[in-house]
PDB file of N, CA and C in Angstrom:
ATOM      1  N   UNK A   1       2.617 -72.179  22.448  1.00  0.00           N
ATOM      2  CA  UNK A   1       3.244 -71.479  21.345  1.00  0.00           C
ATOM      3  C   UNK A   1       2.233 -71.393  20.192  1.00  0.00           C
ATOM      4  N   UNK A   2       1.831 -69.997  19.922  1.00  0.00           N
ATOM      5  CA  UNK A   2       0.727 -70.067  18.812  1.00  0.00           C
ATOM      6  C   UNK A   2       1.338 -70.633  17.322  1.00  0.00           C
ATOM      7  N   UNK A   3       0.585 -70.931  16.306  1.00  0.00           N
ATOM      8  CA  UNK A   3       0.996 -72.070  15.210  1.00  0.00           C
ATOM      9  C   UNK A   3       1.227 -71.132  14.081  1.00  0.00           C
ATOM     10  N   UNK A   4       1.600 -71.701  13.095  1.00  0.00           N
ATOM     11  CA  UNK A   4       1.918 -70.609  11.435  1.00  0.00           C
ATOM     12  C   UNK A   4       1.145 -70.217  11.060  1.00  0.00           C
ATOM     13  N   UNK A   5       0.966 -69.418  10.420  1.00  0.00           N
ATOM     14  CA  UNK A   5      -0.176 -69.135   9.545  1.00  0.00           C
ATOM     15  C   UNK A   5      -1.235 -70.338   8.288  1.00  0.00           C
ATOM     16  N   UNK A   6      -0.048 -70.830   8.196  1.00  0.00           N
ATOM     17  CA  UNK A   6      -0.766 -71.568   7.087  1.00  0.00           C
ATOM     18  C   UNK A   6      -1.329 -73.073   7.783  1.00  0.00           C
ATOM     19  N   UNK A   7      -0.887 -73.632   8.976  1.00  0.00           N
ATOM     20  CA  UNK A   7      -1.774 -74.171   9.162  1.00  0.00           C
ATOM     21  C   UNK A   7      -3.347 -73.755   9.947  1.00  0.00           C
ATOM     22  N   UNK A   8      -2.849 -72.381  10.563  1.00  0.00           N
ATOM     23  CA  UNK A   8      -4.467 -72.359  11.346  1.00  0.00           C
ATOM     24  C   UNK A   8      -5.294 -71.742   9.959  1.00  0.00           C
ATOM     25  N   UNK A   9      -4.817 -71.630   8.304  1.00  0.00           N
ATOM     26  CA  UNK A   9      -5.930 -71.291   7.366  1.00  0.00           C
ATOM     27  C   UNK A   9      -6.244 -72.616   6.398  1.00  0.00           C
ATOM     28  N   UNK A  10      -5.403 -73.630   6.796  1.00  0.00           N
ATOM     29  CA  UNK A  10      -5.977 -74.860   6.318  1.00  0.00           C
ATOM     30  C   UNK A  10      -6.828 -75.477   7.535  1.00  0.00           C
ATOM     31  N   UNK A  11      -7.167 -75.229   8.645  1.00  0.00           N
ATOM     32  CA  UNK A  11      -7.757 -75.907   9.107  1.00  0.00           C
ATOM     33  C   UNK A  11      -9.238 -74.900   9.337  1.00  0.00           C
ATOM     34  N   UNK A  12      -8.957 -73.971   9.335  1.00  0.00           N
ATOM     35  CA  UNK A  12     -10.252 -72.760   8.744  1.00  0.00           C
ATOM     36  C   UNK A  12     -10.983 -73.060   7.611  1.00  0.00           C
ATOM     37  N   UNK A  13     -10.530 -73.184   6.571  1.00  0.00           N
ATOM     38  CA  UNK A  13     -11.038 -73.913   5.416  1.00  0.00           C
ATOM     39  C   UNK A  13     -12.149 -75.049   5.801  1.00  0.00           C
ATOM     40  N   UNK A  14     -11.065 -75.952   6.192  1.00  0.00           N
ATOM     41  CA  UNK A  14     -11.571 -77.508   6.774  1.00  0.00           C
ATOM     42  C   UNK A  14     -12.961 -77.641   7.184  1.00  0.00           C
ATOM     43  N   UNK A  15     -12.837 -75.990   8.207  1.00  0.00           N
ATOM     44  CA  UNK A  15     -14.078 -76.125   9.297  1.00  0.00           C
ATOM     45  C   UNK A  15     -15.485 -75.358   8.708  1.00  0.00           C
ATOM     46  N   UNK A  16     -14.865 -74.846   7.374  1.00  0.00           N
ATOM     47  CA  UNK A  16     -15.759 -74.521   6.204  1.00  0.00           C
ATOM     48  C   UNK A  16     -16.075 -72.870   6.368  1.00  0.00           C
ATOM     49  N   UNK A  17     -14.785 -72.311   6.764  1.00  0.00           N
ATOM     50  CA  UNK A  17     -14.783 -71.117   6.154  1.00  0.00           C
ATOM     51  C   UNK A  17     -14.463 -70.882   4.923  1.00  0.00           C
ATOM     52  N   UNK A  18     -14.865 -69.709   4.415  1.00  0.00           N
ATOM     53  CA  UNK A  18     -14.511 -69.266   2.698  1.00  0.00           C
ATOM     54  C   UNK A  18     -13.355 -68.030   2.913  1.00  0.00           C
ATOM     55  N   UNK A  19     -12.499 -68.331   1.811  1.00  0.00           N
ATOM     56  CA  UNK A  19     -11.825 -67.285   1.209  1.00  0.00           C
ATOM     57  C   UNK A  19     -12.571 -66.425   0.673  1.00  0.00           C
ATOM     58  N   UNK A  20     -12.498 -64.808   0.611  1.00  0.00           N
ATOM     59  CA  UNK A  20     -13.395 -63.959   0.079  1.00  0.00           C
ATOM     60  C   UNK A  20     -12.696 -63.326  -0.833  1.00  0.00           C
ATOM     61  N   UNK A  21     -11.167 -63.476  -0.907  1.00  0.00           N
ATOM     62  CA  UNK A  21     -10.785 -62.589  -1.809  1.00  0.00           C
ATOM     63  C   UNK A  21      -9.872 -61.788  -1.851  1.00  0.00           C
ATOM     64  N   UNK A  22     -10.279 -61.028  -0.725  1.00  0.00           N
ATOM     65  CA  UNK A  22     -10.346 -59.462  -0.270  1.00  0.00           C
ATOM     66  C   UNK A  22      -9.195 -59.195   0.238  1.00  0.00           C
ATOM     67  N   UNK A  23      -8.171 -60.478   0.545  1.00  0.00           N
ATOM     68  CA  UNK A  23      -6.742 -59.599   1.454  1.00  0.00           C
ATOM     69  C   UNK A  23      -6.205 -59.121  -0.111  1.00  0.00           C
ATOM     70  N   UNK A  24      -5.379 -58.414   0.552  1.00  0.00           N
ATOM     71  CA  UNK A  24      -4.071 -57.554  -0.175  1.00  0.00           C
ATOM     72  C   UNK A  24      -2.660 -58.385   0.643  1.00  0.00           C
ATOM     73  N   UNK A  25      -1.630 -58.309  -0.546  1.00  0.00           N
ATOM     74  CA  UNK A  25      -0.653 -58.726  -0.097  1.00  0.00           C
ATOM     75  C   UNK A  25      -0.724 -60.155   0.495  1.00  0.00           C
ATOM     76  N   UNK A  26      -0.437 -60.068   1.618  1.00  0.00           N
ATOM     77  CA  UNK A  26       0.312 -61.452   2.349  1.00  0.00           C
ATOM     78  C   UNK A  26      -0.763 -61.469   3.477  1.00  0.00           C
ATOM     79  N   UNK A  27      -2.371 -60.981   3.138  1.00  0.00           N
ATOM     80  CA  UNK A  27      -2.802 -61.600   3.994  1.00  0.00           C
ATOM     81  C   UNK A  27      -3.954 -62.434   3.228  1.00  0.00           C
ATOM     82  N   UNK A  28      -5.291 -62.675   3.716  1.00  0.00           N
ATOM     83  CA  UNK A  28      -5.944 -63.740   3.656  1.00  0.00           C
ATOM     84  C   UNK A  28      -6.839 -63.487   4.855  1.00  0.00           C
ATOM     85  N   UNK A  29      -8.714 -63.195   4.041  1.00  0.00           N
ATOM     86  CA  UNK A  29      -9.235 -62.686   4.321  1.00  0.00           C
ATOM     87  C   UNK A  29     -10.932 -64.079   4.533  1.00  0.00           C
ATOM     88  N   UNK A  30     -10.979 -64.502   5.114  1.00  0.00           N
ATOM     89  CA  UNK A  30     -11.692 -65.309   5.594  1.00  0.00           C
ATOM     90  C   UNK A  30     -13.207 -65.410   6.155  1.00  0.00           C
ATOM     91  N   UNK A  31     -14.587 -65.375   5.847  1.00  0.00           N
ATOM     92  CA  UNK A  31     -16.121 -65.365   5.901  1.00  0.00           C
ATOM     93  C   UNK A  31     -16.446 -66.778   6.800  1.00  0.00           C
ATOM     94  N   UNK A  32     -17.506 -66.781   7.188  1.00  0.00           N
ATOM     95  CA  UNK A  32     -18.346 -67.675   7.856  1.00  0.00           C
ATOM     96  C   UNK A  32     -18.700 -66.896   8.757  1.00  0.00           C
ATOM     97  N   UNK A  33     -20.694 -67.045   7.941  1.00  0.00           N
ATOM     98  CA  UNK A  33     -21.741 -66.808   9.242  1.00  0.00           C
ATOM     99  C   UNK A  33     -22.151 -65.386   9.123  1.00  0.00           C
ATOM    100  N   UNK A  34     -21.101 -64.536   8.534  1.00  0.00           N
ATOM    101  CA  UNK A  34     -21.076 -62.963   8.837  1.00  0.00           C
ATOM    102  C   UNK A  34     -19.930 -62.636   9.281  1.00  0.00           C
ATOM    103  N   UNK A  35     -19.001 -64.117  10.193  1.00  0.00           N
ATOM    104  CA  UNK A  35     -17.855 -63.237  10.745  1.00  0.00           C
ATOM    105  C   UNK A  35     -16.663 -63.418  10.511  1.00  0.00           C
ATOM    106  N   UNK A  36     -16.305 -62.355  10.062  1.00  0.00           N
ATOM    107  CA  UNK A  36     -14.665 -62.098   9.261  1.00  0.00           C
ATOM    108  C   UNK A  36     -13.404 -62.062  10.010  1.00  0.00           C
ATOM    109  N   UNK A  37     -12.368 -62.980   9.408  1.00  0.00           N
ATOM    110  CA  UNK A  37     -11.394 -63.044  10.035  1.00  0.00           C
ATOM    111  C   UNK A  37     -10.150 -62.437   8.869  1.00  0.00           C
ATOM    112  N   UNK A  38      -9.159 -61.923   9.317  1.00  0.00           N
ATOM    113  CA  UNK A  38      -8.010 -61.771   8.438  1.00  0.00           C
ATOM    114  C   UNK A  38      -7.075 -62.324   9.581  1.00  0.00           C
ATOM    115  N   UNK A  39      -6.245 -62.959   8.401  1.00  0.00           N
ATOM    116  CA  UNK A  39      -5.092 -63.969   8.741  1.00  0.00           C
ATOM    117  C   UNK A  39      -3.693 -62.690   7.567  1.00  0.00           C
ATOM    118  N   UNK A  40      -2.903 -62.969   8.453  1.00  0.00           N
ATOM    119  CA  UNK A  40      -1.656 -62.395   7.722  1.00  0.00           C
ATOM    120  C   UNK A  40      -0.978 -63.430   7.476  1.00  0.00           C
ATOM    121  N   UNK A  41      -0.446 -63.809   6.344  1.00  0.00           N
ATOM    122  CA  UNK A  41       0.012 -65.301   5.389  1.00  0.00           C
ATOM    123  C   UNK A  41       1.735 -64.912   5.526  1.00  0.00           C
ATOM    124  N   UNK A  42       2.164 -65.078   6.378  1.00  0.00           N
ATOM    125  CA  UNK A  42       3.815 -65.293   6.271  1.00  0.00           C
ATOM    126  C   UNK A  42       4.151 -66.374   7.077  1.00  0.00           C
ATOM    127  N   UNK A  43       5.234 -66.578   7.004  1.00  0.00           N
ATOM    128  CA  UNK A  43       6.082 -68.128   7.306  1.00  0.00           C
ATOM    129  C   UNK A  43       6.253 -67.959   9.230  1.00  0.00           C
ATOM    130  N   UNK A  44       6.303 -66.466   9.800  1.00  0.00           N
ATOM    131  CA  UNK A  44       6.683 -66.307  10.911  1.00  0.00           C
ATOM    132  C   UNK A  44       5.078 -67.079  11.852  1.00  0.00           C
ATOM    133  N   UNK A  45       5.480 -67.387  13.370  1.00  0.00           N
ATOM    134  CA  UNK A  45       4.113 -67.583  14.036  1.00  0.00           C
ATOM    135  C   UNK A  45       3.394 -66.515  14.498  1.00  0.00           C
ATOM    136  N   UNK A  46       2.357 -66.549  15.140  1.00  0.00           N
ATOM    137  CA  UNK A  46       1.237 -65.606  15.329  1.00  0.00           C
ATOM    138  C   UNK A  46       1.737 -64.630  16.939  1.00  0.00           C
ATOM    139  N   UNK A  47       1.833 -63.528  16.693  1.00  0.00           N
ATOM    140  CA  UNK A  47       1.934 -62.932  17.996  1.00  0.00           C
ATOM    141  C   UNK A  47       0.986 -63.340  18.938  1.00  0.00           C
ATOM    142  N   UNK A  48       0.938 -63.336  20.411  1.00  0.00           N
ATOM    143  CA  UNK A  48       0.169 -64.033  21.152  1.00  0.00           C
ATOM    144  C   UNK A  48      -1.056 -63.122  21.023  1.00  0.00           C
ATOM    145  N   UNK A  49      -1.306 -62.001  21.210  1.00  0.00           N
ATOM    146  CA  UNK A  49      -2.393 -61.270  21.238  1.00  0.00           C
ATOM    147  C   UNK A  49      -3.310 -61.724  19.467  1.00  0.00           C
ATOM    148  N   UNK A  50      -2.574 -62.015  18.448  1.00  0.00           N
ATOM    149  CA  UNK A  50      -3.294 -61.978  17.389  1.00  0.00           C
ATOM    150  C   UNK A  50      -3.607 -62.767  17.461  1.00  0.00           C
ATOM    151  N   UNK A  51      -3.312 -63.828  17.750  1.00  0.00           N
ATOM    152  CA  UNK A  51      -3.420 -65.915  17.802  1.00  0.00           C
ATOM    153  C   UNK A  51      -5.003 -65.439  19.052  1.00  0.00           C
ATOM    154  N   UNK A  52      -5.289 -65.012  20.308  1.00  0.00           N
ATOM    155  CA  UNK A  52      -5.905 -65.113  20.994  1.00  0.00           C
ATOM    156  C   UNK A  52      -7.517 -64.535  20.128  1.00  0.00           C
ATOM    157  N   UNK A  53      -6.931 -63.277  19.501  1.00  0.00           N
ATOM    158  CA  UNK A  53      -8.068 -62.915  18.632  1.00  0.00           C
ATOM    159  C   UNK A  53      -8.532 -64.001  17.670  1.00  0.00           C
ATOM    160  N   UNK A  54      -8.053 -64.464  17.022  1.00  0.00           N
ATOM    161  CA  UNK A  54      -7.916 -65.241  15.586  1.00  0.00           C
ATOM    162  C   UNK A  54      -8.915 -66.412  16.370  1.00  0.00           C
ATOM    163  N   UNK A  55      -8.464 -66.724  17.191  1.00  0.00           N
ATOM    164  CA  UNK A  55      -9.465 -68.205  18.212  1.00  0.00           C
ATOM    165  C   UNK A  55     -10.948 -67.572  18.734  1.00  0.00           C
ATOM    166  N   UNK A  56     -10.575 -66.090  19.049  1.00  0.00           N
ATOM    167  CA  UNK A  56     -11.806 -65.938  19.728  1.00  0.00           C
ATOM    168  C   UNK A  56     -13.166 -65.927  18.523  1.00  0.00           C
ATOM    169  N   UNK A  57     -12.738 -65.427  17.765  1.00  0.00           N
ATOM    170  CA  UNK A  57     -13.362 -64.798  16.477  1.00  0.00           C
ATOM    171  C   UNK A  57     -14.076 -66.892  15.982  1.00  0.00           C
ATOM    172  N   UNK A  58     -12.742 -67.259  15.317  1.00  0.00           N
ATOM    173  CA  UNK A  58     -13.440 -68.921  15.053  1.00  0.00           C
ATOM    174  C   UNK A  58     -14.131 -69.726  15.923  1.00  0.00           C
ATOM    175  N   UNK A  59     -14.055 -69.125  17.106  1.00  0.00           N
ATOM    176  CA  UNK A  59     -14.768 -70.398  17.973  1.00  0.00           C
ATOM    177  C   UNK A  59     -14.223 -71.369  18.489  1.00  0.00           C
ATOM    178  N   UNK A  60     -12.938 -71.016  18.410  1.00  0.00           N
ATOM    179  CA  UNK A  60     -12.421 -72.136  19.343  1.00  0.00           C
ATOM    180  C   UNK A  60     -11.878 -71.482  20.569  1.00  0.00           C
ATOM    181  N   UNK A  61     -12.381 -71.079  21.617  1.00  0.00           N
ATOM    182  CA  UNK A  61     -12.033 -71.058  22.863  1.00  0.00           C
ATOM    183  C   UNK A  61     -13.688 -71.091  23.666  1.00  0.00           C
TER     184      UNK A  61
END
């Protein structure tokens, strides 16, 4: 079951990505290295296809 939003962007942080700024609204727009992630910041969990992106992109798979 993929996780909330707000914990996979506290643990993004953690792993020493930066906030850039740049979302609009309810998302949350994320740097390291060159490579950019956007996170959409609501209370619901991650559709499976976005959660699979979101990992591939950080490095964890």
């Amino acid at each position: 079951m993929p996780p909330k939003p707000s914990k996979v962007y506290r643990r993004l942080l953690k792993e020493g990505w930066r906030d850039s700024g740049l979302g609009k609204g309810s998302h949350r727009v994320l740097t390291k290295n060159g490579v950019t992630i956007t996170i959409p910041y609501h209370a619901r969990e991650f559709k499976k296809g976005l959660w699979e992106t979101i990992k591939k992109r950080a490095g964890w798979r």
